[in-house]
N, C-alpha and C. Protein backbone atom coordinates (compact mmCIF):
# COMPACT_ATOMS: atom_id res chain seq x y z
N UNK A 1 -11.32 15.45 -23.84
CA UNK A 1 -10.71 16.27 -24.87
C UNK A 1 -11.25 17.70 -24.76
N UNK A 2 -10.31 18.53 -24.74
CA UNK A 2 -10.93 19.81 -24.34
C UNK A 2 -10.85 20.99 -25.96
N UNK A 3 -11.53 21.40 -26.19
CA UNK A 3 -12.03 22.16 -27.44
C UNK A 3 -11.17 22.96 -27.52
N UNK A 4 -10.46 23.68 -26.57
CA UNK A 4 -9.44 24.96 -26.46
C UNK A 4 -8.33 24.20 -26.79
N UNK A 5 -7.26 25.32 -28.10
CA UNK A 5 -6.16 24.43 -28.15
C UNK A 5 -4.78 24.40 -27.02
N UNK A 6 -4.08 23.74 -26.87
CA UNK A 6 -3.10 23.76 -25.86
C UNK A 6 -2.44 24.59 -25.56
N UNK A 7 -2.12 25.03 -24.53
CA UNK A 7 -1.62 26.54 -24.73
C UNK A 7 -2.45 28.13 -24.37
N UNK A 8 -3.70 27.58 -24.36
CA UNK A 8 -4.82 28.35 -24.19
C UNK A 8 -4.59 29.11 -22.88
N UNK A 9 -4.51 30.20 -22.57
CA UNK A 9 -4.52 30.80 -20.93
C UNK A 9 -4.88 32.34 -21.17
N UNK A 10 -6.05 32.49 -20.15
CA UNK A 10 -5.97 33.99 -19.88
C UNK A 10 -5.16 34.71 -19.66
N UNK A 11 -4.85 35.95 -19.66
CA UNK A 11 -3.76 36.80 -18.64
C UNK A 11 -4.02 36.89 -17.40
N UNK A 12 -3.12 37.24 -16.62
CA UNK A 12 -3.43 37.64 -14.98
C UNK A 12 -4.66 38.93 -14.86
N UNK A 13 -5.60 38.89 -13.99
CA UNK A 13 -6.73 39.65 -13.86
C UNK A 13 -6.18 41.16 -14.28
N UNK A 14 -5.02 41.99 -13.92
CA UNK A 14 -4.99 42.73 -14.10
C UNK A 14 -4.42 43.18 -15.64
N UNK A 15 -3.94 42.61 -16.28
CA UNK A 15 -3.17 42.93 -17.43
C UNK A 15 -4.41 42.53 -18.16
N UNK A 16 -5.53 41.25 -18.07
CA UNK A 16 -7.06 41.05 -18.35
C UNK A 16 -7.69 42.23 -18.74
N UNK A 17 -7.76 43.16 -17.83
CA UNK A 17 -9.16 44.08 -16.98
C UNK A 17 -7.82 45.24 -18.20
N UNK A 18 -6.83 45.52 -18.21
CA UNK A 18 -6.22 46.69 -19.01
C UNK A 18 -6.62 46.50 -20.49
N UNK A 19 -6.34 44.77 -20.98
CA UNK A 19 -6.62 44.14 -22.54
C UNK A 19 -7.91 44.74 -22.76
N UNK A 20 -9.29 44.13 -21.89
CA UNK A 20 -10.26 44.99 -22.37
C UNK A 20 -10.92 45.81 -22.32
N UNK A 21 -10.11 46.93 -21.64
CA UNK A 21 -10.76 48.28 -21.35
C UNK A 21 -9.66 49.17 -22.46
N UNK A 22 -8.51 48.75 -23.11
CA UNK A 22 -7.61 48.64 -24.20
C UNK A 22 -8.83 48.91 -25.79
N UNK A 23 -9.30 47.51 -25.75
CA UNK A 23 -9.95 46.78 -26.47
C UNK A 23 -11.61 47.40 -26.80
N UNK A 24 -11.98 47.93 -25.83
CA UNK A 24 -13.33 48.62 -25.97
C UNK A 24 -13.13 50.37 -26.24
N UNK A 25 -11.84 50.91 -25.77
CA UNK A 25 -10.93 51.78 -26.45
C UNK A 25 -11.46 52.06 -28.00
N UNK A 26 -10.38 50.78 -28.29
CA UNK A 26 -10.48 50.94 -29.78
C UNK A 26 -11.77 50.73 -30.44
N UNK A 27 -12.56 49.74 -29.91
CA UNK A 27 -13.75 49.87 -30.49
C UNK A 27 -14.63 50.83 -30.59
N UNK A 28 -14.73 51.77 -29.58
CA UNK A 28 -15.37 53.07 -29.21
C UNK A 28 -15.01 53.64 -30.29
N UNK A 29 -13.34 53.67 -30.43
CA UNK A 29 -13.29 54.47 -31.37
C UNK A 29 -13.70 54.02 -33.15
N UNK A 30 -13.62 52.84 -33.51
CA UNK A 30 -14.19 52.71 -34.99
C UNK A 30 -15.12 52.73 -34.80
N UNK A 31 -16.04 52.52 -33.53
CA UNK A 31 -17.37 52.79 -34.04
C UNK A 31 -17.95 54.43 -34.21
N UNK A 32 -17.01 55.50 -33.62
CA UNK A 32 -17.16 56.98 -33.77
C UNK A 32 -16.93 57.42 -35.14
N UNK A 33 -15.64 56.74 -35.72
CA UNK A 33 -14.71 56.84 -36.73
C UNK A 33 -15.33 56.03 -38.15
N UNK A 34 -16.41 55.07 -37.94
CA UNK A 34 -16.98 54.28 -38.91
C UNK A 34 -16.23 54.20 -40.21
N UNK A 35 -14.95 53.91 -40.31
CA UNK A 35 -14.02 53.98 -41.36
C UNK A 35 -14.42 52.56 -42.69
N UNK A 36 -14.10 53.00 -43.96
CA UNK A 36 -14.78 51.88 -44.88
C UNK A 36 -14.27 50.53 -44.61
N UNK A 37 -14.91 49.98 -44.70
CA UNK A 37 -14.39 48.47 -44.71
C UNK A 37 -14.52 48.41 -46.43
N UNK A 38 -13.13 47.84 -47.06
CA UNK A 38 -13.04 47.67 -48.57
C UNK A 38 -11.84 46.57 -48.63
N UNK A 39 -11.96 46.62 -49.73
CA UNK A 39 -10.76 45.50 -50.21
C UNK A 39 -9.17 45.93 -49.68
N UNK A 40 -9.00 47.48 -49.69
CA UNK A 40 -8.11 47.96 -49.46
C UNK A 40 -7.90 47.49 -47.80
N UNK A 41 -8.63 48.06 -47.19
CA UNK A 41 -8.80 47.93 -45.92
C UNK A 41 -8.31 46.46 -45.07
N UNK A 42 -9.12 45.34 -45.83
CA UNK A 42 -9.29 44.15 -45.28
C UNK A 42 -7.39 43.27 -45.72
N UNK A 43 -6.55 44.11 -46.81
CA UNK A 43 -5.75 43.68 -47.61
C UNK A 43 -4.47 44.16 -46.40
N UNK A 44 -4.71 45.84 -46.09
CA UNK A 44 -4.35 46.30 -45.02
C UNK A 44 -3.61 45.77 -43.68
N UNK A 45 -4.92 44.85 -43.29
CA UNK A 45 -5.35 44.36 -41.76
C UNK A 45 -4.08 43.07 -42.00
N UNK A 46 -3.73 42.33 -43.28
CA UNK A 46 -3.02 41.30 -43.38
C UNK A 46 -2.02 41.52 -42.24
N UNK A 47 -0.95 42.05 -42.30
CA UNK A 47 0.46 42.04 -41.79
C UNK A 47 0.30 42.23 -40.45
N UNK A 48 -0.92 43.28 -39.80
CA UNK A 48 -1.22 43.15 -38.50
C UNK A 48 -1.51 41.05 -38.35
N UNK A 49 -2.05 41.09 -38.97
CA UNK A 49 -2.71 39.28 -38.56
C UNK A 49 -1.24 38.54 -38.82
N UNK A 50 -0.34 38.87 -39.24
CA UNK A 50 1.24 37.95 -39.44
C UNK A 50 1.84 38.36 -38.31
N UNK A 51 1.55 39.69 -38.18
CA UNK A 51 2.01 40.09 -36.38
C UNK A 51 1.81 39.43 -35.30
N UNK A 52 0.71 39.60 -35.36
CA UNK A 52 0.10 38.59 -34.36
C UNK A 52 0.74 37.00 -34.16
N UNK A 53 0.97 36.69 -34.70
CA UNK A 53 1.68 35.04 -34.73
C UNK A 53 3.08 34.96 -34.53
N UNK A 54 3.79 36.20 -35.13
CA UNK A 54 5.10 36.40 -35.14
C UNK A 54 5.45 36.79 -33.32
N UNK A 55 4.50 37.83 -32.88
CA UNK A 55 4.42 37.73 -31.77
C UNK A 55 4.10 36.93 -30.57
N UNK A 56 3.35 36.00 -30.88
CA UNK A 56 2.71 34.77 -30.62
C UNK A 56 4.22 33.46 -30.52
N UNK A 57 4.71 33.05 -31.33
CA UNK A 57 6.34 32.87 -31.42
C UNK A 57 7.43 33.29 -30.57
N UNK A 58 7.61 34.68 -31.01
CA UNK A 58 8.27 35.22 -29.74
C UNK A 58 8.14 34.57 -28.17
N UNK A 59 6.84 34.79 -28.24
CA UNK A 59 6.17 34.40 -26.61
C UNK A 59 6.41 32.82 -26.56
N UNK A 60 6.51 32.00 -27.49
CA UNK A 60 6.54 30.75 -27.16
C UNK A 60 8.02 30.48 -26.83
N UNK A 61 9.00 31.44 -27.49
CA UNK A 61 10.25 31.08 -27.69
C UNK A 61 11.00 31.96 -26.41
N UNK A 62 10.13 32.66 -25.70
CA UNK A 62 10.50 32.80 -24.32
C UNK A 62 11.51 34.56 -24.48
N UNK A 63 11.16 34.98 -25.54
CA UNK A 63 12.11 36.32 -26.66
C UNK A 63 11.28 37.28 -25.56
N UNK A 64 10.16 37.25 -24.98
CA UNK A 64 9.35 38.44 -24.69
C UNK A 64 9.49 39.24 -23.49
N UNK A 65 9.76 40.18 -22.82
CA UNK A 65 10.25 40.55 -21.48
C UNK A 65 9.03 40.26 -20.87
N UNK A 66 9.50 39.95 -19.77
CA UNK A 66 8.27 39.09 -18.61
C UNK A 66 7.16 40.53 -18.26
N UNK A 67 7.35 41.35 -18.05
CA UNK A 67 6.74 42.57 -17.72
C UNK A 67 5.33 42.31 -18.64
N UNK A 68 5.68 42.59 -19.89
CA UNK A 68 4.71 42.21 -21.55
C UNK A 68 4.40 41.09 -21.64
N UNK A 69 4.59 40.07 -20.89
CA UNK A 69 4.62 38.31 -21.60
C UNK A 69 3.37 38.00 -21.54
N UNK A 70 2.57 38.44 -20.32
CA UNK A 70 1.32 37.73 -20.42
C UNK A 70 -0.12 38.48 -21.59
N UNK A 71 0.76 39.52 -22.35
CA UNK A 71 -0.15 40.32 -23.31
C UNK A 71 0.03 39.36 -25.02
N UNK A 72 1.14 38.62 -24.48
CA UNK A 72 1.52 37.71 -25.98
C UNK A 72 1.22 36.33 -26.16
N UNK A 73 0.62 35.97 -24.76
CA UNK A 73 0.43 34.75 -25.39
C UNK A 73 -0.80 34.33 -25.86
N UNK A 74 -1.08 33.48 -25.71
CA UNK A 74 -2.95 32.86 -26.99
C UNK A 74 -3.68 32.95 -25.62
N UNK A 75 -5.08 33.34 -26.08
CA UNK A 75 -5.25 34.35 -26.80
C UNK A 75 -4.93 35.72 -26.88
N UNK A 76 -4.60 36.27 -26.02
CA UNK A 76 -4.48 37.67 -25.58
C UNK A 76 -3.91 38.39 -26.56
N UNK A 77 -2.47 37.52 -27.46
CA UNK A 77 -1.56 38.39 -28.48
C UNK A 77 -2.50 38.54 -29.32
N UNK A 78 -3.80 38.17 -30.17
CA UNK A 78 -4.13 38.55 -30.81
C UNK A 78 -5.19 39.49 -30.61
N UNK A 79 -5.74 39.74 -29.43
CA UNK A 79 -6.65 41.35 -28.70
C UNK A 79 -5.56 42.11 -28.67
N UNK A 80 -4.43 42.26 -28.16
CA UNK A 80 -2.82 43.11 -28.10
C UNK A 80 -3.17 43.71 -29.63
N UNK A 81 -2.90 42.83 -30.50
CA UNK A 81 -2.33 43.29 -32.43
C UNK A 81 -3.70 44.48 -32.23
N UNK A 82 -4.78 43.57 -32.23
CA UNK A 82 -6.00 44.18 -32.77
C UNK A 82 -5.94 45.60 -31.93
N UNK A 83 -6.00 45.77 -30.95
CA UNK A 83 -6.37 46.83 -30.29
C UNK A 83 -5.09 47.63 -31.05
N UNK A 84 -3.50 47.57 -31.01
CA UNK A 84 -2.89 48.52 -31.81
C UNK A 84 -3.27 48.73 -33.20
N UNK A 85 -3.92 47.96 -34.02
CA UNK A 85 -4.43 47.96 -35.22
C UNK A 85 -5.69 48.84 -35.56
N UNK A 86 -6.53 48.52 -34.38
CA UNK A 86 -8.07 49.74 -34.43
C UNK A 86 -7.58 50.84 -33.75
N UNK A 87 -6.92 51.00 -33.12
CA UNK A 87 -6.17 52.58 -32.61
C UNK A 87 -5.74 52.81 -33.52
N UNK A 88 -4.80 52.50 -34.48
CA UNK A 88 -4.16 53.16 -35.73
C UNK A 88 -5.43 53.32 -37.00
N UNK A 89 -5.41 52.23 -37.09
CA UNK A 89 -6.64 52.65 -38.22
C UNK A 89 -7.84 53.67 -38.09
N UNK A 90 -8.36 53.42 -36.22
CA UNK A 90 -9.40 55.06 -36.33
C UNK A 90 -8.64 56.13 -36.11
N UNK A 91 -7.43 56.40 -35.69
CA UNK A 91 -6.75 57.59 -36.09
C UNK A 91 -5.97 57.71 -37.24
N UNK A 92 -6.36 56.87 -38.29
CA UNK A 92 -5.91 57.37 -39.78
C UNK A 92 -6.78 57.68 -40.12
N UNK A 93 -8.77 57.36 -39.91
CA UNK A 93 -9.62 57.84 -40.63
C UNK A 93 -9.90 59.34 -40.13
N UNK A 94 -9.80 60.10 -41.10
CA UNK A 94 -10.77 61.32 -40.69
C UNK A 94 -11.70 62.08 -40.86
C-alpha cells in the first residue's frame, strides 16, 4: 500500500526545474515583501485553494492543453495556484 494517493506524479524534469525556480520566485518575494498574515489574508487565500482543485478537475477531465497539462496535475496544480497566488499577493503588498 503506498502512502501517496493515486494519481500522484511529478512533472517532466523540465516543467519540474521551471515549478520550482517559479516557486522560490515567489517565495523570495514574500519573504522581501513580509506581507501580514491576518484573518483577512488567510480568508483571501480561500478561492486560490478552490482553484486549485477546479484546476486539478480540468486536468483529470482531460479540458487542459497538453503544452500546460503536466503543471495541473497532483501535485504540481497546487505549487502552479500557489506560486500565481504569492506573485500576486507580494505585488499587492507595498
Amino acid at each position: 500500500m503506498s502512502p501517496l494517493p493515486s494519481g500522484f506524479a511529478l512533472p517532466a524534469l523540465p516543467y519540474l526545474v521551471g515549478l520550482l525556480v517559479a516557486a522560490a520566485v515567489a517565495g523570495g518575494l514574500l519573504y522581501r515583501r513580509r506581507p501580514p498574515v491576518t484573518e483577512a489574508t488567510v480568508t483571501a487565500l480561500t478561492p486560490w485553494m478552490a482553484a486549485g482543485g477546479g484546476l486539478y478537475a480540468l486536468f483529470q477531465f482531460g479540458a487542459v492543453p497538453s503544452a500546460v497539462a503536466p503543471l495541473f496535475g497532483s501535485p504540481a496544480v497546487y505549487v502552479s495556484v500557489g506560486v500565481l497566488a504569492g506573485n500576486r499577493l507580494g505585488a499587492a503588498v507595498a
